[in-house]
N, C-alpha and C. Protein backbone atom coordinates (compact mmCIF):
# COMPACT_ATOMS: atom_id res chain seq x y z
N UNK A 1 29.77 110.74 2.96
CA UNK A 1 29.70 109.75 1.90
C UNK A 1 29.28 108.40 2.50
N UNK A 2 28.25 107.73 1.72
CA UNK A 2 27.95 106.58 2.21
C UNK A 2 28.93 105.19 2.22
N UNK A 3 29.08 104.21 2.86
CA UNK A 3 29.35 103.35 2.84
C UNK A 3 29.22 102.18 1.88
N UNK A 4 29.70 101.00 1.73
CA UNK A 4 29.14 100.29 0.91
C UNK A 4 28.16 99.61 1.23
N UNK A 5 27.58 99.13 2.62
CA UNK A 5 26.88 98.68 3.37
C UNK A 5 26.15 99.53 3.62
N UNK A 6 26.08 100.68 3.62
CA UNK A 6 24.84 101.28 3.79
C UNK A 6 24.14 101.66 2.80
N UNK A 7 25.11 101.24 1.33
CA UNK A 7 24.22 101.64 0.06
C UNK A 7 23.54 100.31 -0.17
N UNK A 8 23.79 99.22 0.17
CA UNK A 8 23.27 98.21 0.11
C UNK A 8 22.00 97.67 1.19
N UNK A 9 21.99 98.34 2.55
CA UNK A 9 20.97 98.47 3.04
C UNK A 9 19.59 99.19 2.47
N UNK A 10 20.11 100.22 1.76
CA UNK A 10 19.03 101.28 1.53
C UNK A 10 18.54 101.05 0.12
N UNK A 11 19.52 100.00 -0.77
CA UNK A 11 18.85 99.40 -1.66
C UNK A 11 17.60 98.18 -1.23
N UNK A 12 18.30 97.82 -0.12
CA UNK A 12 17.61 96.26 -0.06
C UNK A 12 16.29 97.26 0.48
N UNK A 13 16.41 98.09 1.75
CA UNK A 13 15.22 98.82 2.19
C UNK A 13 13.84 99.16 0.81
N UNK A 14 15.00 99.96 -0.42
CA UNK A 14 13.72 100.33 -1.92
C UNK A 14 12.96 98.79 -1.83
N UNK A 15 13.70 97.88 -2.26
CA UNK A 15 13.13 96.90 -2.69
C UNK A 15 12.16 96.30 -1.77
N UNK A 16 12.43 95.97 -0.38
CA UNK A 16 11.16 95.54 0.51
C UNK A 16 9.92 95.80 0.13
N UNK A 17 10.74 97.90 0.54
CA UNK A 17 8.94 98.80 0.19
C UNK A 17 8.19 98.39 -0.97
N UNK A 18 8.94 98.49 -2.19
CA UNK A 18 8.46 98.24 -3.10
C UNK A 18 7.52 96.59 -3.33
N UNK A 19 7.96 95.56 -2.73
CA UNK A 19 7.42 94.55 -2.82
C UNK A 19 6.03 94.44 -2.20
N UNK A 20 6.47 94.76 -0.87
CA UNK A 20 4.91 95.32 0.03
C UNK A 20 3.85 96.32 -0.96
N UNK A 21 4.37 97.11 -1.50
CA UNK A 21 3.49 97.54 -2.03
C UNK A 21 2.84 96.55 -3.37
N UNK A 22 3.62 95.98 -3.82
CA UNK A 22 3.27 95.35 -5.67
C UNK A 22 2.40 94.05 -5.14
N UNK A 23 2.49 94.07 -3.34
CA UNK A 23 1.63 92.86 -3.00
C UNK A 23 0.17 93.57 -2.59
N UNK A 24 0.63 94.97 -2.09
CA UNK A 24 -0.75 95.72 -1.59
C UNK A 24 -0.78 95.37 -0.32
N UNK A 25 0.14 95.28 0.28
CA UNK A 25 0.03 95.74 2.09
C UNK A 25 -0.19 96.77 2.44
N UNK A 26 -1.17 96.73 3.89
CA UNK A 26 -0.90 97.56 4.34
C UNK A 26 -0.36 97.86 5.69
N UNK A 27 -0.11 98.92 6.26
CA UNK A 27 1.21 98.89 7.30
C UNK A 27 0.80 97.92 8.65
N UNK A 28 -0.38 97.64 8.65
CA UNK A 28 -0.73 96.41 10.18
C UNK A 28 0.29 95.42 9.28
N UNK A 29 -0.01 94.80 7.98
CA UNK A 29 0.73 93.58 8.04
C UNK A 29 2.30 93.61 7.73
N UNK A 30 2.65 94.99 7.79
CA UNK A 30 4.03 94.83 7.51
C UNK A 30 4.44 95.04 8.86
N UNK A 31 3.97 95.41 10.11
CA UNK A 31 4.41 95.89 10.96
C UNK A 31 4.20 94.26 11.95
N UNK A 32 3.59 93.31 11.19
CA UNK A 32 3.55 91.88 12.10
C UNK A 32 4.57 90.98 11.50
N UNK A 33 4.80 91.23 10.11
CA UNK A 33 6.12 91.06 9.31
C UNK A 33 7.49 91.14 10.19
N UNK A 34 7.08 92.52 10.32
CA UNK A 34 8.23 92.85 11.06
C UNK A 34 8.57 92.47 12.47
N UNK A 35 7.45 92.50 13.23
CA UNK A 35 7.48 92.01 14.48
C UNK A 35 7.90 89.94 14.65
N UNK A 36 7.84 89.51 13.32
CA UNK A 36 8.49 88.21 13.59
C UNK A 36 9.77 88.09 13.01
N UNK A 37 10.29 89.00 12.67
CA UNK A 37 11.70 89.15 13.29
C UNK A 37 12.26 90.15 14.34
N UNK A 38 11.26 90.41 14.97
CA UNK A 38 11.84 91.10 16.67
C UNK A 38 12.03 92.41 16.21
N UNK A 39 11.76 93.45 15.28
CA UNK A 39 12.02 94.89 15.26
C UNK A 39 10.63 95.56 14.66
N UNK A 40 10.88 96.86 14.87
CA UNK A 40 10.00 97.13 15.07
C UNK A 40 9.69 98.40 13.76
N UNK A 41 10.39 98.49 13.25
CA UNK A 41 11.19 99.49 11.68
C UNK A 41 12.00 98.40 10.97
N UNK A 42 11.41 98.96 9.54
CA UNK A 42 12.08 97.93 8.67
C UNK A 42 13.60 98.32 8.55
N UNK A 43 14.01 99.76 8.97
CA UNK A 43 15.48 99.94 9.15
C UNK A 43 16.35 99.33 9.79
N UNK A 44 15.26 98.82 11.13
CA UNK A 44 16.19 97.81 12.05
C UNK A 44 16.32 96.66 11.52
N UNK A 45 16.10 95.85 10.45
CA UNK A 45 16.68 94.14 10.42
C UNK A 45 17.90 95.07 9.15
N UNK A 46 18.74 93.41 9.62
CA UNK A 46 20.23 93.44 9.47
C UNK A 46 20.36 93.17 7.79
N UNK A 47 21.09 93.19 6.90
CA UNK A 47 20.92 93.39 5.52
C UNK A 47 21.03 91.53 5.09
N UNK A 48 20.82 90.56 6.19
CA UNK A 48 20.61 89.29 5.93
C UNK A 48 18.98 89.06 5.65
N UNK A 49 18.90 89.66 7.02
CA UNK A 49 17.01 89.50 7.35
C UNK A 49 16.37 90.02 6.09
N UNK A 50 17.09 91.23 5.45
CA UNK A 50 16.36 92.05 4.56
C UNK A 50 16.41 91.77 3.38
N UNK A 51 17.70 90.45 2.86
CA UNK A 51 17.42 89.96 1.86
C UNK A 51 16.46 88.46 2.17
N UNK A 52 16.64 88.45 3.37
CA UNK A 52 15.50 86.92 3.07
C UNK A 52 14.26 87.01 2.90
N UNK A 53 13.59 88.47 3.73
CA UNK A 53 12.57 88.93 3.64
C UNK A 53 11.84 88.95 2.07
N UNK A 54 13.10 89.53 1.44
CA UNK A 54 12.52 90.36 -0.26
C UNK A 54 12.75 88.97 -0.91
N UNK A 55 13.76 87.88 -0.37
CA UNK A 55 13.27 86.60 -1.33
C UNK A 55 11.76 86.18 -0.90
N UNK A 56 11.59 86.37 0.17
CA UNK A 56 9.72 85.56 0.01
C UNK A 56 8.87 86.45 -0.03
N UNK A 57 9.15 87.50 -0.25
CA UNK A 57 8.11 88.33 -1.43
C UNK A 57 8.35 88.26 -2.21
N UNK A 58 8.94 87.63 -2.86
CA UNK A 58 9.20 87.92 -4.39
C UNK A 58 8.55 86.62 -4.74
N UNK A 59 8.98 85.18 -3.88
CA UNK A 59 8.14 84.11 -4.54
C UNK A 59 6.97 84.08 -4.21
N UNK A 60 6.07 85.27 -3.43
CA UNK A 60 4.88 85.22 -3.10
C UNK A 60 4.35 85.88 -4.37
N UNK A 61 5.32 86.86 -4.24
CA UNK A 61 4.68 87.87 -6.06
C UNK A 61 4.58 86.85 -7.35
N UNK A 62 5.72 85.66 -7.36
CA UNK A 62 6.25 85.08 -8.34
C UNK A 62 6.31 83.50 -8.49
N UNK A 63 5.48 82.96 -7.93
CA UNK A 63 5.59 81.44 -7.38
C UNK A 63 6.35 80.63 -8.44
N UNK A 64 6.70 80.88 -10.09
CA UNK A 64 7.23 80.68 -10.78
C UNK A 64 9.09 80.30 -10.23
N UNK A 65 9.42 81.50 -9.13
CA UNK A 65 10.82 81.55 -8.39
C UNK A 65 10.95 80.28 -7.77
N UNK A 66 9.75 80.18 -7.14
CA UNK A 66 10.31 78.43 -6.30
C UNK A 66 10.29 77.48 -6.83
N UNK A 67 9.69 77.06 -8.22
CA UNK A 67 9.94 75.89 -8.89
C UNK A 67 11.23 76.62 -9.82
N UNK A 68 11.56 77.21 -10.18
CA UNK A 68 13.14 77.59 -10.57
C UNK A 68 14.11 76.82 -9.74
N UNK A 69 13.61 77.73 -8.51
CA UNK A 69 15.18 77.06 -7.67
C UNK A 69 14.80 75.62 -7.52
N UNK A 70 13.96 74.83 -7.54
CA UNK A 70 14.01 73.28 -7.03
C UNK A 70 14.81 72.57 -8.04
N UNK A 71 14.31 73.23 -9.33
CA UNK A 71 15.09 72.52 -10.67
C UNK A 71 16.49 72.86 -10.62
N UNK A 72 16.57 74.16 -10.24
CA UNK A 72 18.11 74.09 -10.53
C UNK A 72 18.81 73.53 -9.54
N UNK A 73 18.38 73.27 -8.16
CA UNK A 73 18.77 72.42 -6.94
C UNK A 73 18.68 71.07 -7.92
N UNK A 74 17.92 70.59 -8.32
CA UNK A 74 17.94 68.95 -8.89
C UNK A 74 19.00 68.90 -9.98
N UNK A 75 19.38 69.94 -10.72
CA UNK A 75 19.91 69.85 -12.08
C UNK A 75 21.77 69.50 -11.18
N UNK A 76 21.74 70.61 -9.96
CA UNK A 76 22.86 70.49 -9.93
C UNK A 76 23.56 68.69 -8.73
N UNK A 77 22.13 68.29 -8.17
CA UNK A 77 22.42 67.09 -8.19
C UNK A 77 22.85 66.07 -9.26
N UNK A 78 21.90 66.11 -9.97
CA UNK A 78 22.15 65.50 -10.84
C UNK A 78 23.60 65.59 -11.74
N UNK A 79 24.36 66.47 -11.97
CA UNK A 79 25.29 66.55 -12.28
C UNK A 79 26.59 66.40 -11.27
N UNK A 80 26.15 66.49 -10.22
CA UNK A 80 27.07 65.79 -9.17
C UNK A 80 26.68 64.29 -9.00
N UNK A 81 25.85 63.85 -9.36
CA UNK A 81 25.90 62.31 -9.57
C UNK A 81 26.53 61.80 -10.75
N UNK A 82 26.55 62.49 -11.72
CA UNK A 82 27.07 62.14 -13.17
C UNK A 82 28.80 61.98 -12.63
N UNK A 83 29.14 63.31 -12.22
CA UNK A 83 30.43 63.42 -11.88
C UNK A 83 30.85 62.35 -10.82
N UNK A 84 30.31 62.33 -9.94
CA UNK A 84 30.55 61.27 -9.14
C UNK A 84 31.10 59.62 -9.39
N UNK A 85 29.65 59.70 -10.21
CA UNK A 85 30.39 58.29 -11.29
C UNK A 85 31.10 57.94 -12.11
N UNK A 86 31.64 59.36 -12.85
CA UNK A 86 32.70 59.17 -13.67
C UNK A 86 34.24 59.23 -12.57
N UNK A 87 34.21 59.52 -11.27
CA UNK A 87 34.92 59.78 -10.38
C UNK A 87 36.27 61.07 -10.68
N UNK A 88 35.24 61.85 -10.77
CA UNK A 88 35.75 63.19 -10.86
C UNK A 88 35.41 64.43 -9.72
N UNK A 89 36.38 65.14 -9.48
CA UNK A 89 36.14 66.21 -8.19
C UNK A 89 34.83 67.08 -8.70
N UNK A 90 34.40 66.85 -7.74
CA UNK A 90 32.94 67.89 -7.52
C UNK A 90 33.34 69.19 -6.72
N UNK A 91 32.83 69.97 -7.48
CA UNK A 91 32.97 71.48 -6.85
C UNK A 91 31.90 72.25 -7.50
N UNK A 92 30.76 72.83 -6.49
CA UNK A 92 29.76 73.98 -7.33
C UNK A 92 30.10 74.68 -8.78
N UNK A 93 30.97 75.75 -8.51
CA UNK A 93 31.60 75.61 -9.83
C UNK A 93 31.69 75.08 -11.37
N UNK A 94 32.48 73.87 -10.26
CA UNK A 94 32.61 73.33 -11.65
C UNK A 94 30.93 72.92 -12.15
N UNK A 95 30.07 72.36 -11.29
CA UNK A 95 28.47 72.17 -11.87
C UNK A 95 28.23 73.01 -12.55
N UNK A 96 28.31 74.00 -12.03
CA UNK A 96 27.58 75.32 -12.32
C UNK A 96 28.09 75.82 -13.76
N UNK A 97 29.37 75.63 -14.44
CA UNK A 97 29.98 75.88 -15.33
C UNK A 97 29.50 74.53 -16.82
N UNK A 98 29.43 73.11 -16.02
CA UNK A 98 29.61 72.23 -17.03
C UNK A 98 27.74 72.54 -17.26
N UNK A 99 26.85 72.77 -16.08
CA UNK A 99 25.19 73.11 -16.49
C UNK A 99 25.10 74.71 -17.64
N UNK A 100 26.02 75.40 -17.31
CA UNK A 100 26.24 77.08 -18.40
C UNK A 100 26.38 76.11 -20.04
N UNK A 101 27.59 76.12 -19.49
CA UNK A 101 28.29 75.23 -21.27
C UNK A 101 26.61 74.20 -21.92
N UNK A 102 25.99 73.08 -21.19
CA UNK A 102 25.34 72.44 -21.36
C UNK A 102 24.09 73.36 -21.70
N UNK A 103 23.78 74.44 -21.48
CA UNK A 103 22.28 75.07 -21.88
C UNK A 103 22.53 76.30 -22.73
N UNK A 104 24.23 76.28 -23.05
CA UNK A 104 24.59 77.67 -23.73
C UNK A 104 24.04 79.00 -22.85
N UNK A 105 24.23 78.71 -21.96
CA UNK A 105 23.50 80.35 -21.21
C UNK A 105 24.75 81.08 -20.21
N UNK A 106 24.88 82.17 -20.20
CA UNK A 106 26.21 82.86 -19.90
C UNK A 106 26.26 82.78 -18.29
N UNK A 107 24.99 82.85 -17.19
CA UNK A 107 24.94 82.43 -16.13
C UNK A 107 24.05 81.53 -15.94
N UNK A 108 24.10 80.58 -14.53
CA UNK A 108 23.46 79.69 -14.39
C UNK A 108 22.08 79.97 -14.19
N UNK A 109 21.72 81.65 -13.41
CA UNK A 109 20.65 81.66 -13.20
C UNK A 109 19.86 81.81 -14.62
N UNK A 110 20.35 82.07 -15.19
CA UNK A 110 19.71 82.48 -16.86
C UNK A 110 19.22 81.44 -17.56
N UNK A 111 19.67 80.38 -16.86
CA UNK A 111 18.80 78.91 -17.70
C UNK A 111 17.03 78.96 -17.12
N UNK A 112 16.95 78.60 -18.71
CA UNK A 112 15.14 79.07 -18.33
C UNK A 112 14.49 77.49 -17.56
N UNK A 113 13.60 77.64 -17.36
CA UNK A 113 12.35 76.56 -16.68
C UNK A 113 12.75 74.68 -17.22
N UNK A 114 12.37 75.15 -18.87
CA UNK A 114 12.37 73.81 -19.89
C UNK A 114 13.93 73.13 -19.85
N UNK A 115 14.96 74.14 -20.14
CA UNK A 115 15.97 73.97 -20.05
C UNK A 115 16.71 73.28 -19.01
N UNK A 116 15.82 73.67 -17.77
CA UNK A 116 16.78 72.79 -16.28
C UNK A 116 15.92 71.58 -16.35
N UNK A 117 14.84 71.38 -16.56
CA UNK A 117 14.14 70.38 -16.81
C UNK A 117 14.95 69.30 -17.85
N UNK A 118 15.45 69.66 -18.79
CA UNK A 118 15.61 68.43 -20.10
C UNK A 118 17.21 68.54 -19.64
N UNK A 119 17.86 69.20 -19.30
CA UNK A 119 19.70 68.85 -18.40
C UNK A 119 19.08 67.93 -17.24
N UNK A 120 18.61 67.64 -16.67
CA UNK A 120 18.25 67.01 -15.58
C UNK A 120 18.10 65.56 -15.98
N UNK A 121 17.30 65.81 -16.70
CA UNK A 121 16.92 64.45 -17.23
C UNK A 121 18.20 63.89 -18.09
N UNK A 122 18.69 64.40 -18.78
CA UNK A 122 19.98 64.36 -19.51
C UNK A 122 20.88 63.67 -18.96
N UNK A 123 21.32 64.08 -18.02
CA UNK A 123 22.69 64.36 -17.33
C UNK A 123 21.90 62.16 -15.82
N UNK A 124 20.98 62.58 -15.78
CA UNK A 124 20.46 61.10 -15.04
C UNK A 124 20.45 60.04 -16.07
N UNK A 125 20.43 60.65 -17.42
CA UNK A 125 20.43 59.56 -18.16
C UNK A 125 22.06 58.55 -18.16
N UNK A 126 22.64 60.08 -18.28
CA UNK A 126 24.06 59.72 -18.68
C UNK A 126 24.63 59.02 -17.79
N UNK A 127 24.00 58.91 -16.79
CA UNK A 127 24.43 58.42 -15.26
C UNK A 127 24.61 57.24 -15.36
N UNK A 128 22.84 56.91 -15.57
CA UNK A 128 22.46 55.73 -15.74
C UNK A 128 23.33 54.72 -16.72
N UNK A 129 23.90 55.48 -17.93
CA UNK A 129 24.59 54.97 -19.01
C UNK A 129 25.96 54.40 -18.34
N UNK A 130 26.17 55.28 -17.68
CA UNK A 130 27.58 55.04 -17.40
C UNK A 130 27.58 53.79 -16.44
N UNK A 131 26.33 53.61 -15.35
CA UNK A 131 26.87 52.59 -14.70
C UNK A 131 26.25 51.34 -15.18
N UNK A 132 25.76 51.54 -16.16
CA UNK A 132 25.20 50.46 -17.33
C UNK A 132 26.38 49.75 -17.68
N UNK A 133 27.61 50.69 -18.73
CA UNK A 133 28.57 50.21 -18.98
C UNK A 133 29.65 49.58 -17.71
N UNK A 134 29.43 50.22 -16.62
CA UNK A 134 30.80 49.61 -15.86
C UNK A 134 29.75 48.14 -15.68
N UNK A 135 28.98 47.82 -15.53
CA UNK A 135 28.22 46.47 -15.24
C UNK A 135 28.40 45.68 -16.05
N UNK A 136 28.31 46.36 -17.51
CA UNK A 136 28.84 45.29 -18.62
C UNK A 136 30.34 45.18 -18.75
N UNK A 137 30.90 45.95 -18.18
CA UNK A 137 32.33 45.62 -18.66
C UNK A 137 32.80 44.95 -17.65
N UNK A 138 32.30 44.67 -16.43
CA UNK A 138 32.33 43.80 -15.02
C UNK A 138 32.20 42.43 -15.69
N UNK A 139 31.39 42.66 -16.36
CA UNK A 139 30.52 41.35 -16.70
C UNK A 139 31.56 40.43 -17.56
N UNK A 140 32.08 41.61 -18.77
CA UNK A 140 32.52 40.88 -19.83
C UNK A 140 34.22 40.51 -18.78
N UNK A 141 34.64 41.18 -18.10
CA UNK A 141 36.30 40.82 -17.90
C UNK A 141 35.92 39.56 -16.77
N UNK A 142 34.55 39.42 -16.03
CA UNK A 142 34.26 37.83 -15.94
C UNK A 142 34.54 37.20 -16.46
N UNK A 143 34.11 37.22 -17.34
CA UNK A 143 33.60 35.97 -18.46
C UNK A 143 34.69 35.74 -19.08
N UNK A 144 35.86 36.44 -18.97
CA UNK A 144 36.86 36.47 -19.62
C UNK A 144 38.15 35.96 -19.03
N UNK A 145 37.60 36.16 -17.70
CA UNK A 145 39.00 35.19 -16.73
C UNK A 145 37.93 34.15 -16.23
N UNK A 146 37.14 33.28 -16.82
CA UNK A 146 36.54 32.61 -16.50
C UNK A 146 36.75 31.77 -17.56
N UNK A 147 36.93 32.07 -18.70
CA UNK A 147 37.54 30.82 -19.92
C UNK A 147 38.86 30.99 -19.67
N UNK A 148 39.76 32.00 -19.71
CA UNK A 148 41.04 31.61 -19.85
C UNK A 148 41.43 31.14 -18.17
């Protein structure tokens, strides 16, 4: 009986093959693929190598994948700046939960393209708002121990 790690190798293994092929390699360039990570069979890299591998085939198949992740890298800044300024604990998580709730989508990866785009902008606005108000309210409790 297999392991759990070895069912997960031999998944990640389908998926390689399969990518190499949906790109139309053929075995010289998978075998220089392979040779820049030091082995010499795609059986030999470790089930790290073999998922990093199948992520950059996939954004080679999909170039759509790497502007995904930049947005959702920015979205979740941006909401750690929001939080920040309201001076509240930051934890992935919690981003990751208040960006779900904010796009109605059940996981984070499930927020589409437009969607991380207009939270982004959103959430910098709110930022902006917020330290708008602490400036004015700086301003006004001046002005206010400044007459009395």
């Amino acid at each position: 009986m297999q392991t759990l790690i070895e069912k997960q190798q031999k998944r990640l293994l389908r998926r390689f093959h399969t990518l190499c092929s949906r790109l139309g390699m053929d075995d010289e360039t998978k075998r220089v693929m392979l040779y820049a990570y030091g082995v010499d069979s795609s059986r030999d890299l470790s089930s790290r190598d073999l998922t990093d591998l199948c992520t950059k085939l996939e954004q080679t198949l999909n170039p759509q994948l790497i502007d995904l992740d930049v947005w959702r890298k920015r979205l979740i800044a941006s909401i750690g700046g929001w939080l920040s300024a309201m001076s509240r604990p930051e934890n992935i998580k919690i981003i990751k939960a208040i960006a779900c709730r904010a796009a109605q989508a059940d996981t984070f990866n499930n927020i589409p393209l437009e969607r991380l785009r207009s939270l982004y902008s959103a959430f910098n606005k709110k930022k902006k708002d917020l330290a708008m108000v602490e400036k004015l309210t700086v301003d006004e409790v001046d002005l206010l121990t400044m007459c009395n």
